[in-house]
C-alpha atoms as a PDB file:
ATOM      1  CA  UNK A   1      -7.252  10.239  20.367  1.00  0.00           C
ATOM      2  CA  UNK A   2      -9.185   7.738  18.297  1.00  0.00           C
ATOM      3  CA  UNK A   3     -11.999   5.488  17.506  1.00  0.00           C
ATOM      4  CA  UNK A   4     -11.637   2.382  15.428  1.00  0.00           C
ATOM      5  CA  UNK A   5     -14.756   0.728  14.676  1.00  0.00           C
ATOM      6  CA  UNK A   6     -16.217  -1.131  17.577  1.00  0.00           C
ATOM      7  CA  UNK A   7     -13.894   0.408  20.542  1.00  0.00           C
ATOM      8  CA  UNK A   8     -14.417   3.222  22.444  1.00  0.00           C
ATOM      9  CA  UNK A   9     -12.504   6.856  22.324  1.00  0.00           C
ATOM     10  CA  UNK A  10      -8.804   6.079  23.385  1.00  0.00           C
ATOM     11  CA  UNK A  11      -5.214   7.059  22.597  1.00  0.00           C
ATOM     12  CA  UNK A  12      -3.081   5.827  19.682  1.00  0.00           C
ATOM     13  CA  UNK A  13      -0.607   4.384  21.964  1.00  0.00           C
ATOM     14  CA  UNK A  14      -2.946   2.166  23.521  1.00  0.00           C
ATOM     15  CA  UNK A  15      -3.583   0.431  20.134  1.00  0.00           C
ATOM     16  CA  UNK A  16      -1.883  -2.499  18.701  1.00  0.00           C
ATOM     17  CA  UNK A  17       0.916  -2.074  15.752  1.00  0.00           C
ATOM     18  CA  UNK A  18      -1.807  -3.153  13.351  1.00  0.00           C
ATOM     19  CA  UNK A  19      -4.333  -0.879  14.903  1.00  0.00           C
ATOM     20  CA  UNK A  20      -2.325   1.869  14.390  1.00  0.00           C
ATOM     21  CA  UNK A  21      -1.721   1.294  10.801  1.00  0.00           C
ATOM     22  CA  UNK A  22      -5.200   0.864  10.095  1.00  0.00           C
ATOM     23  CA  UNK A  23      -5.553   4.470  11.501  1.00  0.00           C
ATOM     24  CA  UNK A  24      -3.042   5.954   9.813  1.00  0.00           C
ATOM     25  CA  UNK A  25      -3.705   4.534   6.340  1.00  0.00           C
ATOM     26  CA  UNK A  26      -7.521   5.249   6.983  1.00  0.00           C
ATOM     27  CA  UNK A  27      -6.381   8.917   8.105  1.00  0.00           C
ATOM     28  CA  UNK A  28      -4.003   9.148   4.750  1.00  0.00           C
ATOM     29  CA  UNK A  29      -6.464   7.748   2.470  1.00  0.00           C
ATOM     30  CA  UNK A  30      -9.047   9.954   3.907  1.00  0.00           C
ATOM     31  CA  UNK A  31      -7.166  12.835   2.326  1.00  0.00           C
ATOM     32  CA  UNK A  32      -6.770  11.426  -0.892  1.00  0.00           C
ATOM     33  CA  UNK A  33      -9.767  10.676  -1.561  1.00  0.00           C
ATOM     34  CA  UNK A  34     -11.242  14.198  -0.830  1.00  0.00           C
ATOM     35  CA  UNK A  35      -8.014  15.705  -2.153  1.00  0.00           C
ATOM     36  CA  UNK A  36      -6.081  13.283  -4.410  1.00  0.00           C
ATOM     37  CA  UNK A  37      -2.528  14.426  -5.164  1.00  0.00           C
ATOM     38  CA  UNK A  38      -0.694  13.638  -8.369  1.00  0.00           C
ATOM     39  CA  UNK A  39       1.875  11.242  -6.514  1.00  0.00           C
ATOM     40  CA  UNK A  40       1.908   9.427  -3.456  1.00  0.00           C
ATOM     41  CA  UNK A  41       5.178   7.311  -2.252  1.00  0.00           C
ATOM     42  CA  UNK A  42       4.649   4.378   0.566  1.00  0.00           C
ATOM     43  CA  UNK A  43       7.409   2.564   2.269  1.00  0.00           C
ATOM     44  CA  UNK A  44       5.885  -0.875   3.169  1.00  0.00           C
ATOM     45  CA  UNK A  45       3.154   0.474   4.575  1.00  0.00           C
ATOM     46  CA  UNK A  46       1.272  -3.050   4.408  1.00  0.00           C
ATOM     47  CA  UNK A  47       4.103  -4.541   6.511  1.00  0.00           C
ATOM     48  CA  UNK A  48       2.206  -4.852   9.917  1.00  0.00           C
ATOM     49  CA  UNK A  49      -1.064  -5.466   8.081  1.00  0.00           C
ATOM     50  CA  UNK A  50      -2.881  -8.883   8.463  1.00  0.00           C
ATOM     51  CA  UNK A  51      -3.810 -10.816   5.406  1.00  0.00           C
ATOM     52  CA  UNK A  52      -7.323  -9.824   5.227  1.00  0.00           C
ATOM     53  CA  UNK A  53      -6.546  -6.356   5.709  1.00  0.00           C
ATOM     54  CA  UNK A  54      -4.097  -6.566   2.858  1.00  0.00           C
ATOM     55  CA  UNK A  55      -6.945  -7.153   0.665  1.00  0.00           C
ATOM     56  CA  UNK A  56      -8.995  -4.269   2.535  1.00  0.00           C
ATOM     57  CA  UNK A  57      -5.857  -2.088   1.611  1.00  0.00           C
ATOM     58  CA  UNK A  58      -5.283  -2.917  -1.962  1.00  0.00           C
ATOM     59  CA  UNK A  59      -8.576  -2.681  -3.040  1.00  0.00           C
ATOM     60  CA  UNK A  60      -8.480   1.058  -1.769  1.00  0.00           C
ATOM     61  CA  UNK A  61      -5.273   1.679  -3.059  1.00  0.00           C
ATOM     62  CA  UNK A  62      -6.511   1.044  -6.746  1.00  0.00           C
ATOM     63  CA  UNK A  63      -9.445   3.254  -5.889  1.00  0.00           C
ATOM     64  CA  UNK A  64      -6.760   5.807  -5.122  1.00  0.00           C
ATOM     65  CA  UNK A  65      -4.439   5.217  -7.803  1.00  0.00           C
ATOM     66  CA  UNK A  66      -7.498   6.170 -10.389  1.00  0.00           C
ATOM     67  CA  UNK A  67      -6.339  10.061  -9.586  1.00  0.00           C
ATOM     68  CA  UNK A  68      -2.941   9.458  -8.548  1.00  0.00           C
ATOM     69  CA  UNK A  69       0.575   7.550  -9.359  1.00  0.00           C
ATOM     70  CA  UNK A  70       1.368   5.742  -6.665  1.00  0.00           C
ATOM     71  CA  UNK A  71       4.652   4.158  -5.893  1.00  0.00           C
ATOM     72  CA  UNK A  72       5.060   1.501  -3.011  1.00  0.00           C
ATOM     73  CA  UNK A  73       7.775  -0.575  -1.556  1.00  0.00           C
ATOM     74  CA  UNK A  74       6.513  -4.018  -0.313  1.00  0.00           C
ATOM     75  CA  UNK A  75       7.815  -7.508   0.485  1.00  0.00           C
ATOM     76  CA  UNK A  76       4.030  -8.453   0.579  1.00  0.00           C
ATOM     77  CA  UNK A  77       3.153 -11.014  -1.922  1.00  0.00           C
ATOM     78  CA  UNK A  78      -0.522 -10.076  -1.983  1.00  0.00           C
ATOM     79  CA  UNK A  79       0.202  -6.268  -2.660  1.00  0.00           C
ATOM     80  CA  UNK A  80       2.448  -7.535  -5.608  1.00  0.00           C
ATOM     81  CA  UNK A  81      -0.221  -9.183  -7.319  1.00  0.00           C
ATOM     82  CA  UNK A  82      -2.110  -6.233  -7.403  1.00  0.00           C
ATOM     83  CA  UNK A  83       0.215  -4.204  -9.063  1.00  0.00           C
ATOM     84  CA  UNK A  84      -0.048  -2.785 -12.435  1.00  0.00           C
ATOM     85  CA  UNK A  85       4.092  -2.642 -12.434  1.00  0.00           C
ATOM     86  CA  UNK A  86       6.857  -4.775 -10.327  1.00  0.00           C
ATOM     87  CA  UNK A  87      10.243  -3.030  -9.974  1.00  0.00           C
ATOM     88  CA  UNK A  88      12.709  -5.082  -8.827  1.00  0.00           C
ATOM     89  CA  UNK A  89      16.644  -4.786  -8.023  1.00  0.00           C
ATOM     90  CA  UNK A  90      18.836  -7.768  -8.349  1.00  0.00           C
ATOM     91  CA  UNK A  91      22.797  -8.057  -8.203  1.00  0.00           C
ATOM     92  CA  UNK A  92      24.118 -10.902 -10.581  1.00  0.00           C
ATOM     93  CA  UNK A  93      27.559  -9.551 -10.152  1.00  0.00           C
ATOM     94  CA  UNK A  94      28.993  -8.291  -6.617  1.00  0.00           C
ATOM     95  CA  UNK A  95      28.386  -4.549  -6.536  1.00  0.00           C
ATOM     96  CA  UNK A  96      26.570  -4.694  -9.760  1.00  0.00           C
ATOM     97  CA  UNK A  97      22.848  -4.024  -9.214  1.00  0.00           C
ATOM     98  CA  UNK A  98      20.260  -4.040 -12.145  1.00  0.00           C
ATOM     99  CA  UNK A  99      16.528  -3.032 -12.447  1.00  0.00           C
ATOM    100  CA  UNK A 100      14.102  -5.683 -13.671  1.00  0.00           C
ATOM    101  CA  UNK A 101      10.800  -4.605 -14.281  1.00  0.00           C
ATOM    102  CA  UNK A 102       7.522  -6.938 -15.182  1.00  0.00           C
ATOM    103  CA  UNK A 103       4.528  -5.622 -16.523  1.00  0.00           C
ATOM    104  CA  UNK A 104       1.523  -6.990 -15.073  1.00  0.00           C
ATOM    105  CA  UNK A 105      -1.516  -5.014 -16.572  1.00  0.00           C
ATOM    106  CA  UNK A 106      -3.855  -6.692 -18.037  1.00  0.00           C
ATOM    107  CA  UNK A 107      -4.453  -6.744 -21.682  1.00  0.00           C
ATOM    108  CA  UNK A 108      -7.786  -6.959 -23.406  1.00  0.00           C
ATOM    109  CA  UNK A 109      -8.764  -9.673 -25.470  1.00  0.00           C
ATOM    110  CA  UNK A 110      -8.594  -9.220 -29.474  1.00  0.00           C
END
């Protein structure tokens, strides 16, 4: 059972995909931010997220990622840019994949 803002007490399978996303990242955040771990892995976990909830989910995830390294696959253009570090995998040749990495902290002035 749950109950997002604004609706009443019902069950997660009555919610919409993006619904349910919202509650599970609120219910996974929740426990980092009383209990950060060291490392935290997420498999597009923005995927079903609409753009303005992007945002809402980045801007946590950098509140998160003050206590812990966090790792996530995404496609989403918006969670790239706020990235410290982009990872990708590219195959020039056939069979032949390489790692190309871009380093998008910013650097102070001076």
């Amino acid at each position: 059972m749950i109950q997002p803002p604004g609706k009443k007490l019902t069950r997660i399978s009555l919610l919409s995909g993006g619904e349910k996303a919202l509650s599970a990242i609120a219910f996974i955040f929740s426990i980092f931010l009383i209990k950060p771990a060291a490392f935290c892995l997420m498999d597009e976990i923005d995927a079903p997220l609409d753009e303005s909830n992007v945002f809402r989910f980045n801007n946590l995830l950098k509140l998160i990622g003050k206590n812990s390294q966090i790792v996530m696959i995404t496609h989403n253009k918006h969670s790239m840019s706020f990235a410290d570090t982009l990872l990708g995998i590219t195959m020039e040749q056939k069979g032949v994949s390489k790692v190309v990495t871009v380093n998008l902290e910013k650097q102070g002035a001076g």
